[in-house]
N, C-alpha and C. Protein backbone atom coordinates (compact mmCIF):
# COMPACT_ATOMS: atom_id res chain seq x y z
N UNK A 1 -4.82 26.11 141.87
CA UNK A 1 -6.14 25.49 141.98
C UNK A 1 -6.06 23.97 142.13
N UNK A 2 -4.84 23.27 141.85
CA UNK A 2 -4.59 22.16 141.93
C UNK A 2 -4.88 21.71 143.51
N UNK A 3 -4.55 22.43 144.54
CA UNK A 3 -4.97 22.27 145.93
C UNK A 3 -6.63 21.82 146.62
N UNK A 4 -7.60 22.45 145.12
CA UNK A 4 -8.86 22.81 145.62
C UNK A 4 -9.53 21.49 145.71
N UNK A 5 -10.69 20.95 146.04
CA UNK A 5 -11.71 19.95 145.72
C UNK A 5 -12.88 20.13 144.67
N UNK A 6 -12.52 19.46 144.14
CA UNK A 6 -13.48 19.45 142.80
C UNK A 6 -14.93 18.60 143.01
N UNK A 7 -15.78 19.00 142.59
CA UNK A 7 -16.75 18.34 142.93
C UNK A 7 -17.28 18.30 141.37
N UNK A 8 -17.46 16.89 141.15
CA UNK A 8 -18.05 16.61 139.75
C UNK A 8 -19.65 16.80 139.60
N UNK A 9 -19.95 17.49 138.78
CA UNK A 9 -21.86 17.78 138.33
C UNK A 9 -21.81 16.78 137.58
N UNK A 10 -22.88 15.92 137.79
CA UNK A 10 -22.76 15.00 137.20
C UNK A 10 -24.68 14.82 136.80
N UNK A 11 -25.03 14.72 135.82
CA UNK A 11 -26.85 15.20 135.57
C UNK A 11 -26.96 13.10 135.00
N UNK A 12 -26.14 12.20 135.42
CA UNK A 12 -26.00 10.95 135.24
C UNK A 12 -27.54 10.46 136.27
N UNK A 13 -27.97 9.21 135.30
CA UNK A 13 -29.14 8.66 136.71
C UNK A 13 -28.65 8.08 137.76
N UNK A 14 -29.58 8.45 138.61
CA UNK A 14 -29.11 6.96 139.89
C UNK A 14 -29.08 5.84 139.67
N UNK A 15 -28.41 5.30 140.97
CA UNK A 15 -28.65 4.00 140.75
C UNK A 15 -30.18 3.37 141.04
N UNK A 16 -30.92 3.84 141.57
CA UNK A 16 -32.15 3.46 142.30
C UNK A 16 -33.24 3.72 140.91
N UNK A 17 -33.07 4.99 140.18
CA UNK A 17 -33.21 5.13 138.89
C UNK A 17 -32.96 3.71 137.58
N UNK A 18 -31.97 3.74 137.63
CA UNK A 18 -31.22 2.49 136.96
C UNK A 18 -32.08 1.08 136.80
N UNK A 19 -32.12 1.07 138.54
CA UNK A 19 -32.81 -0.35 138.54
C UNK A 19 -34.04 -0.36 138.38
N UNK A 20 -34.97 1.14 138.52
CA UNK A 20 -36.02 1.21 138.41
C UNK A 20 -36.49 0.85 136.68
N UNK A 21 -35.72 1.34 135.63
CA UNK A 21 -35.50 1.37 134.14
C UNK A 21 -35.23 -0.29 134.20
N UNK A 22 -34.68 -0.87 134.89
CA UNK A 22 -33.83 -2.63 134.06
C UNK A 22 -35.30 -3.22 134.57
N UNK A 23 -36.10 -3.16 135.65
CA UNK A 23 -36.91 -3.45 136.04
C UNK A 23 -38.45 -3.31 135.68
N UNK A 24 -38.20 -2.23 134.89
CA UNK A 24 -39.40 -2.10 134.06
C UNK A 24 -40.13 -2.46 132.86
N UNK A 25 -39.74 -3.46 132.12
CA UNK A 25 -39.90 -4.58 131.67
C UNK A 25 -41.37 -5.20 131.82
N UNK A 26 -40.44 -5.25 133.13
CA UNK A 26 -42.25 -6.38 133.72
C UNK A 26 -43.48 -5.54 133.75
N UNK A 27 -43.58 -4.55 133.86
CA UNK A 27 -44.91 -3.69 133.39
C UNK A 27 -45.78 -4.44 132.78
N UNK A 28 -45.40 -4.47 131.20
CA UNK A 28 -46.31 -5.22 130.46
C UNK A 28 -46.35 -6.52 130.56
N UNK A 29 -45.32 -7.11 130.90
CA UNK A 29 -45.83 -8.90 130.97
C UNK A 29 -46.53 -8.60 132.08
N UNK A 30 -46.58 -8.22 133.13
CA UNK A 30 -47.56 -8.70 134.72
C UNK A 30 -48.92 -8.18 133.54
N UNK A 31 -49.14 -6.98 132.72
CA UNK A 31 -50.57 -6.47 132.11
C UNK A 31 -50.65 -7.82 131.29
N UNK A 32 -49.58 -8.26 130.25
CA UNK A 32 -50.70 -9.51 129.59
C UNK A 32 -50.89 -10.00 130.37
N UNK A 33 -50.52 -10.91 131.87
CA UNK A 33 -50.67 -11.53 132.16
C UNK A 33 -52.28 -11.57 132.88
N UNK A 34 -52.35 -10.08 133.74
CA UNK A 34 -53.86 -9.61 134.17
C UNK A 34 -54.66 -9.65 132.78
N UNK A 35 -54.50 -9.01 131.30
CA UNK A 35 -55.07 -9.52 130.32
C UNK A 35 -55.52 -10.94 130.04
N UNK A 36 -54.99 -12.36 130.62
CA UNK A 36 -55.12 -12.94 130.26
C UNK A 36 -56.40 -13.86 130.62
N UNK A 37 -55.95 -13.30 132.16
CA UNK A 37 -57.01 -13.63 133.46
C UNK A 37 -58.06 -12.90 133.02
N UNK A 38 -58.23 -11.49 132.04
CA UNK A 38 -59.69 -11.38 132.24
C UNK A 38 -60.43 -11.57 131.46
N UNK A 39 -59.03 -12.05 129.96
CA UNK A 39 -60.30 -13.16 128.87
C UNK A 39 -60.38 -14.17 129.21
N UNK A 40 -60.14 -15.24 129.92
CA UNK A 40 -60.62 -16.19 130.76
C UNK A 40 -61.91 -15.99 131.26
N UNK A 41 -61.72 -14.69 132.40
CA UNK A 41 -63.39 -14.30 132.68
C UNK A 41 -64.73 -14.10 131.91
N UNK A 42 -64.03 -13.42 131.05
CA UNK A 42 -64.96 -13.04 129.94
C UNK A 42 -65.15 -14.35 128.66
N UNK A 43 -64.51 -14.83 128.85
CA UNK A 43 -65.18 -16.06 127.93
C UNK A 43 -66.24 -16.96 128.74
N UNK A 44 -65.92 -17.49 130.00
CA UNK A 44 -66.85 -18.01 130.98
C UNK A 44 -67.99 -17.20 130.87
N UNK A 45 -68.38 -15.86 131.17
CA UNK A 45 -69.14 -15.39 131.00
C UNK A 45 -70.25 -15.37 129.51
N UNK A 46 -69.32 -14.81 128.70
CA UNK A 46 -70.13 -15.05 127.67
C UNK A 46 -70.73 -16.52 126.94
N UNK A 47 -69.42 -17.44 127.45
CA UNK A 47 -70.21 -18.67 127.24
C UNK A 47 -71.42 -19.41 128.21
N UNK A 48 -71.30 -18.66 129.31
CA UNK A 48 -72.40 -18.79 130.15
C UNK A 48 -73.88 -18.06 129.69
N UNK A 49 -73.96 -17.31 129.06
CA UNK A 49 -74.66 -16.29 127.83
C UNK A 49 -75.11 -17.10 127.22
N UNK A 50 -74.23 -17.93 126.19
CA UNK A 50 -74.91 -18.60 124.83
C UNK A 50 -75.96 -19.62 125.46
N UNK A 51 -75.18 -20.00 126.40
CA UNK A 51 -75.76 -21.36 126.63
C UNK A 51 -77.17 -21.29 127.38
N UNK A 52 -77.37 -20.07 128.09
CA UNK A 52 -78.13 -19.62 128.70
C UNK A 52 -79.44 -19.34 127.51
N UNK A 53 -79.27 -18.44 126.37
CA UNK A 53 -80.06 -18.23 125.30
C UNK A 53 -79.97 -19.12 124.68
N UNK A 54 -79.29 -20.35 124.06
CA UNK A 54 -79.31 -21.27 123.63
C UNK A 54 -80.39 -22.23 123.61
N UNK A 55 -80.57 -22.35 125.44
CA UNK A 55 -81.78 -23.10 126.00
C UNK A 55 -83.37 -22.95 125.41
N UNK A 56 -83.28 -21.61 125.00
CA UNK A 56 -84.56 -21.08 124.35
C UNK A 56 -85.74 -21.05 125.63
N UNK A 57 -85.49 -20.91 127.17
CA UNK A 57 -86.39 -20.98 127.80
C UNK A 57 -86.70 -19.31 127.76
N UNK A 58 -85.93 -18.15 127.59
CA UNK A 58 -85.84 -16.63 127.55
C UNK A 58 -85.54 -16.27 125.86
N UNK A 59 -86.22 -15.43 124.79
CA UNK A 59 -85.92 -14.88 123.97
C UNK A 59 -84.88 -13.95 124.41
N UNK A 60 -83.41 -13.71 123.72
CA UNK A 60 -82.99 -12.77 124.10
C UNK A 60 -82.49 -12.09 122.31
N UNK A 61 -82.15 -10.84 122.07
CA UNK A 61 -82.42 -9.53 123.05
C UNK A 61 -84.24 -9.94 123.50
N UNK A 62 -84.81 -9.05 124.14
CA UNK A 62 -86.02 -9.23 124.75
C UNK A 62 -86.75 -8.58 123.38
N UNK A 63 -87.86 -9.57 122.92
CA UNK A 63 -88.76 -8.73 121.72
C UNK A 63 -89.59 -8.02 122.49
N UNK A 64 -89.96 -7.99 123.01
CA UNK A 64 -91.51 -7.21 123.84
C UNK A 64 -90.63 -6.05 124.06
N UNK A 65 -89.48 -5.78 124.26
CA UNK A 65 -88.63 -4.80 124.65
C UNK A 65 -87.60 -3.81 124.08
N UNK A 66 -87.35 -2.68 124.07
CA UNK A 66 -86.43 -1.69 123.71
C UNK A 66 -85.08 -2.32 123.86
N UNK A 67 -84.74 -2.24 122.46
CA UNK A 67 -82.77 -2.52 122.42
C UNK A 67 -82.22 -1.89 121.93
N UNK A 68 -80.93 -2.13 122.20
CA UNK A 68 -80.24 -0.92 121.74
C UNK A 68 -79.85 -0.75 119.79
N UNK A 69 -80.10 0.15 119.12
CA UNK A 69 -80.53 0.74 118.00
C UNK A 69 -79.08 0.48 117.29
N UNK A 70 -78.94 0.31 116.13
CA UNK A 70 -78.31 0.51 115.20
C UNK A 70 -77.53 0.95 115.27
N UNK A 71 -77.98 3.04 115.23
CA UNK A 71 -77.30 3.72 115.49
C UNK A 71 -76.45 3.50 116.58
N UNK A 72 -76.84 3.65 117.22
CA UNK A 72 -76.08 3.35 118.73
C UNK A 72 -74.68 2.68 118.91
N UNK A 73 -75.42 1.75 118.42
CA UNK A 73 -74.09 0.53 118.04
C UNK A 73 -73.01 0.86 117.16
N UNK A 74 -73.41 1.67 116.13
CA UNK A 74 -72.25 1.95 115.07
C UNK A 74 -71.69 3.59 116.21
N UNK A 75 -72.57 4.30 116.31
CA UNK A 75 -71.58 5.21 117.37
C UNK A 75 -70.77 4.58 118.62
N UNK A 76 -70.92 3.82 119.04
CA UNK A 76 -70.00 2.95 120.15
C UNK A 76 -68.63 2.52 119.52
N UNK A 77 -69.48 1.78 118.60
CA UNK A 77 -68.22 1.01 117.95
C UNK A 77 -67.33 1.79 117.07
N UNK A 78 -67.32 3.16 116.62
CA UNK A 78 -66.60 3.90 115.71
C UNK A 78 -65.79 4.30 116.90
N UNK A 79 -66.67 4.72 118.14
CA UNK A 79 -65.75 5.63 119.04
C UNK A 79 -64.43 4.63 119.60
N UNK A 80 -64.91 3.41 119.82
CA UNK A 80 -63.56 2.53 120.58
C UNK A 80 -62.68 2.21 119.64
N UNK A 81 -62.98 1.88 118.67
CA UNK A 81 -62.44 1.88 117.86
C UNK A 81 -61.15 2.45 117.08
N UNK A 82 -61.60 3.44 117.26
CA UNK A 82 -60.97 5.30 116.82
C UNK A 82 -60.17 5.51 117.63
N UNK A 83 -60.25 5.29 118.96
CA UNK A 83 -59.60 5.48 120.03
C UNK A 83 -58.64 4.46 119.80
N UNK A 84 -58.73 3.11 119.82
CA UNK A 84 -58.08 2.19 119.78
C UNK A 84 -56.78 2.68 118.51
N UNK A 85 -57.29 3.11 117.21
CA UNK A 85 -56.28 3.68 116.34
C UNK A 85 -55.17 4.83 116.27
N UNK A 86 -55.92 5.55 117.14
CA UNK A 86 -55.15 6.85 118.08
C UNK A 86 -54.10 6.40 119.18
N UNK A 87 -54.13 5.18 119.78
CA UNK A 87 -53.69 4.71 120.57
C UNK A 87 -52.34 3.93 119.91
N UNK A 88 -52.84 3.12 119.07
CA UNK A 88 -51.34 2.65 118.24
C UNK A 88 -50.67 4.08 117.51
N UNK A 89 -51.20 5.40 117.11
CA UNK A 89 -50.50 6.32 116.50
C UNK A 89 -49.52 6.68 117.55
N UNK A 90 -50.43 6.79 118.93
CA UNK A 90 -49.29 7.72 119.99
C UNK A 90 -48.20 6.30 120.28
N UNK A 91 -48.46 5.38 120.16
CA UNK A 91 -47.23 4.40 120.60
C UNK A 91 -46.01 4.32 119.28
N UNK A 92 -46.63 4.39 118.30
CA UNK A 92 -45.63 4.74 117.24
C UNK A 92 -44.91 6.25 117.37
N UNK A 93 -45.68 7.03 117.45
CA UNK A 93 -45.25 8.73 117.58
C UNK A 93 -43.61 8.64 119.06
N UNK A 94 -44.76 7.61 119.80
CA UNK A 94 -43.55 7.62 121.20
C UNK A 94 -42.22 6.99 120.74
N UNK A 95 -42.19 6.12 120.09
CA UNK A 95 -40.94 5.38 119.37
C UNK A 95 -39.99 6.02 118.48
N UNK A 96 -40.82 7.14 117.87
CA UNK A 96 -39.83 7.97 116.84
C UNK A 96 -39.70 9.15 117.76
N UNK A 97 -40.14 9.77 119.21
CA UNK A 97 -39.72 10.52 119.44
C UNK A 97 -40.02 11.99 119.43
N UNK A 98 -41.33 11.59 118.71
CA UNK A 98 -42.03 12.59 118.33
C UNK A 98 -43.17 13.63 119.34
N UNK A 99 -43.53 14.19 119.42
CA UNK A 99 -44.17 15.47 120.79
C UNK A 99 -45.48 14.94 120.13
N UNK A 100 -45.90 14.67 119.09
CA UNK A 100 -47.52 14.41 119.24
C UNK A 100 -48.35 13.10 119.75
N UNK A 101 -47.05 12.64 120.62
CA UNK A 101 -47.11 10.66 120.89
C UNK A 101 -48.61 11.74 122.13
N UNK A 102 -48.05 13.16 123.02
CA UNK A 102 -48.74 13.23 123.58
C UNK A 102 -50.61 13.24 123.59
N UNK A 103 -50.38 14.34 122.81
CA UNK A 103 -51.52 14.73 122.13
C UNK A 103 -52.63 13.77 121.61
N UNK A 104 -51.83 12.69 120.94
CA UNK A 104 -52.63 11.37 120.24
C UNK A 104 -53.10 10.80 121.26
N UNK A 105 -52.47 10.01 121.88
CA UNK A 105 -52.87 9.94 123.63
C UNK A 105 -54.05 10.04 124.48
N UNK A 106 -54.22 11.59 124.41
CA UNK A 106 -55.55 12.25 125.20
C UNK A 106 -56.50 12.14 124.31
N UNK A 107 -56.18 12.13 123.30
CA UNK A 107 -57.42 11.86 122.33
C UNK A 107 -58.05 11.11 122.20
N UNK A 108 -57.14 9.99 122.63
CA UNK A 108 -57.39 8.42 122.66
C UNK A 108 -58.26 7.97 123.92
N UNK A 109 -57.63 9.26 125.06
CA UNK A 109 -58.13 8.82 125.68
C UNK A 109 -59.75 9.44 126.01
N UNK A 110 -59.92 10.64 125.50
CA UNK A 110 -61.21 11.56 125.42
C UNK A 110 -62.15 10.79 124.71
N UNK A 111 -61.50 10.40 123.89
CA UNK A 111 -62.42 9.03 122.85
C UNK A 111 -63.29 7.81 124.18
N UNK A 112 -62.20 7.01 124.50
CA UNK A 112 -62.24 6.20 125.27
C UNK A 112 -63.53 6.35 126.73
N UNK A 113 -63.60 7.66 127.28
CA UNK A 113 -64.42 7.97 128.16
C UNK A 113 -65.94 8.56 127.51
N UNK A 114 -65.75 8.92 126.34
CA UNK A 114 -66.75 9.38 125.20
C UNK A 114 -67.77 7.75 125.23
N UNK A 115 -67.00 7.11 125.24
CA UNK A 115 -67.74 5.08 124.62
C UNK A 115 -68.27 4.69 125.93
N UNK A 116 -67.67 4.96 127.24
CA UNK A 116 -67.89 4.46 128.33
C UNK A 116 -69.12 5.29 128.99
N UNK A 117 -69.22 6.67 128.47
CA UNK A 117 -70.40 7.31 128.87
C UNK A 117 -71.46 7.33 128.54
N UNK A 118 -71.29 6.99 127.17
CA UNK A 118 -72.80 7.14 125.90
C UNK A 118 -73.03 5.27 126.46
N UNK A 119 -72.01 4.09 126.37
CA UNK A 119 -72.35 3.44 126.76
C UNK A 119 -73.37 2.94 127.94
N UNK A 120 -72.67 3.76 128.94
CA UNK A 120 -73.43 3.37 130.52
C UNK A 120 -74.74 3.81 129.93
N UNK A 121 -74.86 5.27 129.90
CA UNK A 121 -76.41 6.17 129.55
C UNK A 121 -77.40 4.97 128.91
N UNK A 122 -77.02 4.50 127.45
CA UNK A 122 -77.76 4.02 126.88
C UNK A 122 -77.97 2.59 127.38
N UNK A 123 -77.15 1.97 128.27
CA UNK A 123 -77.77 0.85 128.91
C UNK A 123 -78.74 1.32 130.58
N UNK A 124 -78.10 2.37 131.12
CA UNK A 124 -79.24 2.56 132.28
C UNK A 124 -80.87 3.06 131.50
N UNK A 125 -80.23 3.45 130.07
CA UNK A 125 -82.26 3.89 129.79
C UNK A 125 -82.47 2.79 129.56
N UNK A 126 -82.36 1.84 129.06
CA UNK A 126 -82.89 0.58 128.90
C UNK A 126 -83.35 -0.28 130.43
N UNK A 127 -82.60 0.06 131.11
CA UNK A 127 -82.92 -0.61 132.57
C UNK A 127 -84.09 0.14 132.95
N UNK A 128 -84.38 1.73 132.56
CA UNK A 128 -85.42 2.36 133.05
C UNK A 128 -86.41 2.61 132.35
N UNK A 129 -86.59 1.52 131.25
CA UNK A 129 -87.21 0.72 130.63
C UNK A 129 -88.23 -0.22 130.64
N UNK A 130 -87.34 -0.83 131.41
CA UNK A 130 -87.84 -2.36 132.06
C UNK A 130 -87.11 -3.56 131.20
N UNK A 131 -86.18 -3.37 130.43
CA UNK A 131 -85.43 -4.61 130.07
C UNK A 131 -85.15 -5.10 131.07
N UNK A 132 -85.52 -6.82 131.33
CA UNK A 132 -84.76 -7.46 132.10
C UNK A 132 -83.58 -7.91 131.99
N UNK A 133 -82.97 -7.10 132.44
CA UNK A 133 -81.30 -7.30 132.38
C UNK A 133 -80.59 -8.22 133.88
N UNK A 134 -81.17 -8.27 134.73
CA UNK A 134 -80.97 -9.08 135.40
C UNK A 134 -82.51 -10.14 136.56
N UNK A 135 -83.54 -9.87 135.50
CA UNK A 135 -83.94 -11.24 136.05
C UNK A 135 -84.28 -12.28 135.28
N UNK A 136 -83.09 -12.16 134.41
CA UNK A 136 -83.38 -13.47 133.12
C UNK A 136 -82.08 -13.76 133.55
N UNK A 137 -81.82 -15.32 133.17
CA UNK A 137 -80.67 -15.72 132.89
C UNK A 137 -79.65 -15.14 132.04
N UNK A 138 -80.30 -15.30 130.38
CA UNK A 138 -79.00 -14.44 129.56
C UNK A 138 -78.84 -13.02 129.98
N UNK A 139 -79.99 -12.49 130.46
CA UNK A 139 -79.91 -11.00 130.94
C UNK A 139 -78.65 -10.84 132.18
N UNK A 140 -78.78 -11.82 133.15
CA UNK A 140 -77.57 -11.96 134.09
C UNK A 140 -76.51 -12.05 133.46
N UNK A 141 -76.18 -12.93 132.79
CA UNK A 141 -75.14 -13.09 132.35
C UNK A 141 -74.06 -11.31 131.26
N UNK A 142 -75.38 -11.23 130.74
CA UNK A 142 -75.46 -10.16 129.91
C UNK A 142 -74.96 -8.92 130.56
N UNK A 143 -75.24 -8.68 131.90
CA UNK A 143 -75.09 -7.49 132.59
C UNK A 143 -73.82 -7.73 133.51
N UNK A 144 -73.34 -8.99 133.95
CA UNK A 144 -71.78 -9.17 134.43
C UNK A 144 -70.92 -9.03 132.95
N UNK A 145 -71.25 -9.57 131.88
CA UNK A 145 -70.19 -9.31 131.02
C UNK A 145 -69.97 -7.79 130.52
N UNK A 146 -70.96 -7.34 130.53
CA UNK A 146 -70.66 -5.88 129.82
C UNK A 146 -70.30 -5.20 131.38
N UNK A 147 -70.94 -5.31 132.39
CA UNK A 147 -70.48 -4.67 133.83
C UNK A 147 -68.71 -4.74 133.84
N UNK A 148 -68.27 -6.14 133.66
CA UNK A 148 -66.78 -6.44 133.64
C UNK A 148 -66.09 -5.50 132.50
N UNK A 149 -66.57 -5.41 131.71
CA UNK A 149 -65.95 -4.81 129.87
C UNK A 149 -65.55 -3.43 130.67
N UNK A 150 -66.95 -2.79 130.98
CA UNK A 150 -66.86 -1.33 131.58
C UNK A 150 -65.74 -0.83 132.34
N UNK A 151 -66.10 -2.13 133.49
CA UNK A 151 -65.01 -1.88 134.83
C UNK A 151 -63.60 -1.48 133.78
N UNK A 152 -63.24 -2.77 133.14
CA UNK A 152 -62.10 -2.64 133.16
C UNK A 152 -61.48 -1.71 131.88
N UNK A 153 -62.92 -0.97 131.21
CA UNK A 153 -62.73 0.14 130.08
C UNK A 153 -62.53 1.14 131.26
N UNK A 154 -63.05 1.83 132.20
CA UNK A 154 -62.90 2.77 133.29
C UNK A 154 -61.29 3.05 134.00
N UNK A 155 -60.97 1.51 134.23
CA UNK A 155 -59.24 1.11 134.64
C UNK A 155 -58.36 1.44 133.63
N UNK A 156 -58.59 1.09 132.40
CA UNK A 156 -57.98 1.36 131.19
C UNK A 156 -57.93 2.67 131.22
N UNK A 157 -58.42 3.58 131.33
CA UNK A 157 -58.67 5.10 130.75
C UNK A 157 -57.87 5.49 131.78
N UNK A 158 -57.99 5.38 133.22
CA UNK A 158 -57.51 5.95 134.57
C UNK A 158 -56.25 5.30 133.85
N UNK A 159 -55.52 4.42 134.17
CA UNK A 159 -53.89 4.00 133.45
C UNK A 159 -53.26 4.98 132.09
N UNK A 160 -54.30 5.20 131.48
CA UNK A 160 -53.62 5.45 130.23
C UNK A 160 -53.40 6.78 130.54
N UNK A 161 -54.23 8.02 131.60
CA UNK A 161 -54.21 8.72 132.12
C UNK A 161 -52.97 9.67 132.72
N UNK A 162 -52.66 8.28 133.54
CA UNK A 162 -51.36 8.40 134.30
C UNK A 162 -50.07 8.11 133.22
N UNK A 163 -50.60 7.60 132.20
CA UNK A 163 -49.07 7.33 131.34
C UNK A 163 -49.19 8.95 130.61
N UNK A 164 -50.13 9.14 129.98
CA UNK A 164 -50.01 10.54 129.44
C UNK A 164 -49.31 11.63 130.18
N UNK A 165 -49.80 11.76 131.87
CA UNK A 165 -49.20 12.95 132.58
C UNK A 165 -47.87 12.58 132.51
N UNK A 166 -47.35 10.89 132.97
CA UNK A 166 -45.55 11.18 132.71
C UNK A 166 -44.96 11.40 131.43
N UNK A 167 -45.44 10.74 129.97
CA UNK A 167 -44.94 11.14 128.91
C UNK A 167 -45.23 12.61 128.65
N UNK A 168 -46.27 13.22 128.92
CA UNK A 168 -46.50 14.53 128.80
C UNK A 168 -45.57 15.89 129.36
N UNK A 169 -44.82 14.96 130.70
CA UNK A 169 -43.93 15.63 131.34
C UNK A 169 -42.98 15.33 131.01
N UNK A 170 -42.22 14.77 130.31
CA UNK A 170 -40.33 14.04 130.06
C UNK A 170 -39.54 14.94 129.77
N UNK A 171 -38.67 15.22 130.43
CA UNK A 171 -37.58 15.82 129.85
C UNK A 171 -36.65 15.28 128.52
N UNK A 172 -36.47 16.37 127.92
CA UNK A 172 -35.44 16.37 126.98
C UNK A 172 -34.42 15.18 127.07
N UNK A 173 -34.18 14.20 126.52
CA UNK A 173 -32.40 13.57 126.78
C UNK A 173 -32.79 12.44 127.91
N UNK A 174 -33.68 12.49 128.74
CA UNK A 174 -33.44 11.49 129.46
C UNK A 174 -33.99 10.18 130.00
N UNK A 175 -32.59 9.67 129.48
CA UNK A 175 -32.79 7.77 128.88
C UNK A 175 -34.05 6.80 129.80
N UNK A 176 -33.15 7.57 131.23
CA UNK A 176 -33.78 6.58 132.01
C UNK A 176 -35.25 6.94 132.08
N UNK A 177 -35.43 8.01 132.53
CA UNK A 177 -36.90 8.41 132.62
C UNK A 177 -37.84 8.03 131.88
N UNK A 178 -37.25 8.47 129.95
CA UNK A 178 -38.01 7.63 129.21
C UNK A 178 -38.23 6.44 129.07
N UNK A 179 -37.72 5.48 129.36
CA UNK A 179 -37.36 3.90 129.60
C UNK A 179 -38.61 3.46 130.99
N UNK A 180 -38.84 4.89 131.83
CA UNK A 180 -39.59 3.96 133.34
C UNK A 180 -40.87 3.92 132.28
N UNK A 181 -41.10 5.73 131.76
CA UNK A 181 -42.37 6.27 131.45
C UNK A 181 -42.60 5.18 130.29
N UNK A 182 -42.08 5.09 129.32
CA UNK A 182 -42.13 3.95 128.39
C UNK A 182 -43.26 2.95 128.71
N UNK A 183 -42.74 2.13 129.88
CA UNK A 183 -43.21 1.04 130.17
C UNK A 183 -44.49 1.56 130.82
N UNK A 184 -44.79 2.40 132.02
CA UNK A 184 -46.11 2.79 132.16
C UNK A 184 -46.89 2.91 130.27
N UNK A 185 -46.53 3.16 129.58
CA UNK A 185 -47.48 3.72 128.73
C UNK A 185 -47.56 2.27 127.82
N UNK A 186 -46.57 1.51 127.69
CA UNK A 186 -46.62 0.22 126.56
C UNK A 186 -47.84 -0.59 128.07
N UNK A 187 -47.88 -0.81 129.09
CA UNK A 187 -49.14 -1.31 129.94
C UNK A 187 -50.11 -0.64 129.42
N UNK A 188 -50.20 0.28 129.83
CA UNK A 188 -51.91 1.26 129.45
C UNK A 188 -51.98 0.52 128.11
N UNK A 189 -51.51 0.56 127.06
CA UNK A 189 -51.57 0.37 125.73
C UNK A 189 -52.52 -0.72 125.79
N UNK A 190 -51.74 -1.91 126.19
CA UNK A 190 -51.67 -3.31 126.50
C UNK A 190 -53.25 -3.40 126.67
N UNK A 191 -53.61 -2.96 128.12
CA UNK A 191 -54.72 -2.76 128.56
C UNK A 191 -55.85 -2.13 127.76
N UNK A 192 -55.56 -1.32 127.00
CA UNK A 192 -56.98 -0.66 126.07
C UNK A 192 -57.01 -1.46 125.32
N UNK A 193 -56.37 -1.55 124.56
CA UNK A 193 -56.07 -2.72 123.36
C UNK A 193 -56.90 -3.91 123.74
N UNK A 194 -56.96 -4.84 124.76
CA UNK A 194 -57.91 -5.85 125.47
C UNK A 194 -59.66 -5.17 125.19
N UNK A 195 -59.41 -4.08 125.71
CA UNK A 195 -60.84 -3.19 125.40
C UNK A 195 -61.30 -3.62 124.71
N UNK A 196 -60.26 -2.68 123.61
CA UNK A 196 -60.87 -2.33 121.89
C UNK A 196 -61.43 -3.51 121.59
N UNK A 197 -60.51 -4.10 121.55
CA UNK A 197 -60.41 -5.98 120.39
C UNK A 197 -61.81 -7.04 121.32
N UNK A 198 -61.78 -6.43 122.47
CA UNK A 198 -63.29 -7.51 122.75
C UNK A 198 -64.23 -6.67 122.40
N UNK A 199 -64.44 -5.50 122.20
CA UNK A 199 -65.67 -5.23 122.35
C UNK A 199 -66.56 -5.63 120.98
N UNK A 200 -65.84 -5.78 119.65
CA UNK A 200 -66.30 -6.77 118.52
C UNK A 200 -66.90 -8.11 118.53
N UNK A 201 -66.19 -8.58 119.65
CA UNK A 201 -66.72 -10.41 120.17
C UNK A 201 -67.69 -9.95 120.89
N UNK A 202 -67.67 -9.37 121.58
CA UNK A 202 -68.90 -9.24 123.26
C UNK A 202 -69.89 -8.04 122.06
N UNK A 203 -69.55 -7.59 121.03
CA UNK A 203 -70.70 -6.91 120.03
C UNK A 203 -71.79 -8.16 119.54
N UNK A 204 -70.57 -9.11 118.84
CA UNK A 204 -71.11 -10.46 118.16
C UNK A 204 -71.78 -10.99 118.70
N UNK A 205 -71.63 -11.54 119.91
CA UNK A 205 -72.24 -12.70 120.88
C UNK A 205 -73.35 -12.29 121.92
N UNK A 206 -73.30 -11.01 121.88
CA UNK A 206 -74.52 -10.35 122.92
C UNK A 206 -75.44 -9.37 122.94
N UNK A 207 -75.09 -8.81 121.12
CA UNK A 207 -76.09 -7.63 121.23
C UNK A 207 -77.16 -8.25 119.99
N UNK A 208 -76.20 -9.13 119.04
CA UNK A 208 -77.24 -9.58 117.83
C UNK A 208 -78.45 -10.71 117.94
């Protein structure tokens, strides 16, 4: 048999693999970095808000008008919230290795589309209302900042989405794969996390 050709099985990554893993890194810095750009936005905005109600030429919220309730507010805010805590469980769960990093995940993320729906609803009844939400000044302002929050709660969920189906799929043992999928999922993270943590400030500064 010494005559024959051996051909080595080799279940090793590629190289194209390889570089894809050393390269993945930058995932999350390019996300803080889009994070950073969109609290920038969102501070312009909301400080365009204060200053706007500040003036005292518009009462805002509107008294003559329907706002959004108590309740409301504490169901919003439990749900992102919750989600947001589910979200650090599955990133810890992913670190030890554990099968429920998945599970926590979708929850996080079922949560997450739960806030964005009851959200929208309860601001289009208010529009069909007649709150002026956009022919007041703070009302303008009011309806690009939470419009922006949304957008980029909607982007958040679709990302975190796509990190779940690859961690959801990983094989057993392998380094590299976990190392690309990793980094898809520490971005998504990145990205909700921006969510969660404004929606307390943009609670403070625009609903009270």
């Amino acid at each position: 048999m010494g005559g024959q050709n051996v051909i080595p099985l080799s279940s090793g990554p590629s190289s194209r693999q390889v570089a894809a893993a050393a390269a993945l890194p930058d995932a999350p810095i390019l996300m803080l970095v889009f994070v950073g750009f969109e609290a920038l936005m969102l501070l312009g905005l909301v400080g365009g808000f204060m200053l706007t109600r500040a003036s005292g030429d518009v009462a805002w919220p509107p008294a003559d008008h329907p706002w959004f309730a108590a309740e409301e507010i504490a169901i919003l805010s439990a749900t992102v919230l919750l989600s947001g805590l589910l979200t650090v469980l599955s990133g810890r769960a992913w670190k030890r290795r554990q099968a429920k990093a998945g599970p926590l995940l979708f929850a996080a993320i079922s949560l997450g589309i739960a806030f964005v729906v009851f959200h929208t609803t309860a601001w289009l009844t208010l529009v069909n209302q007649g709150v002026p939400l956009a022919s007041t000044q703070p009302g303008g302002f009011f309806s690009l900042t939470m419009g922006l929050h949304n957008v980029t709660a909607i982007g958040a969920i679709g990302f975190m989405g796509v990190a779940w189906l690859r961690v959801s799929r990983l094989p057993e043992h392998e380094e590299v794969q976990r190392s690309m999928r990793g980094g898809t999922l520490s971005a998504a993270r990145i990205l909700w996390y921006f969510v969660v943590g404004a929606w307390p400030v943009l609670y403070l500064c625009l609903y009270l």
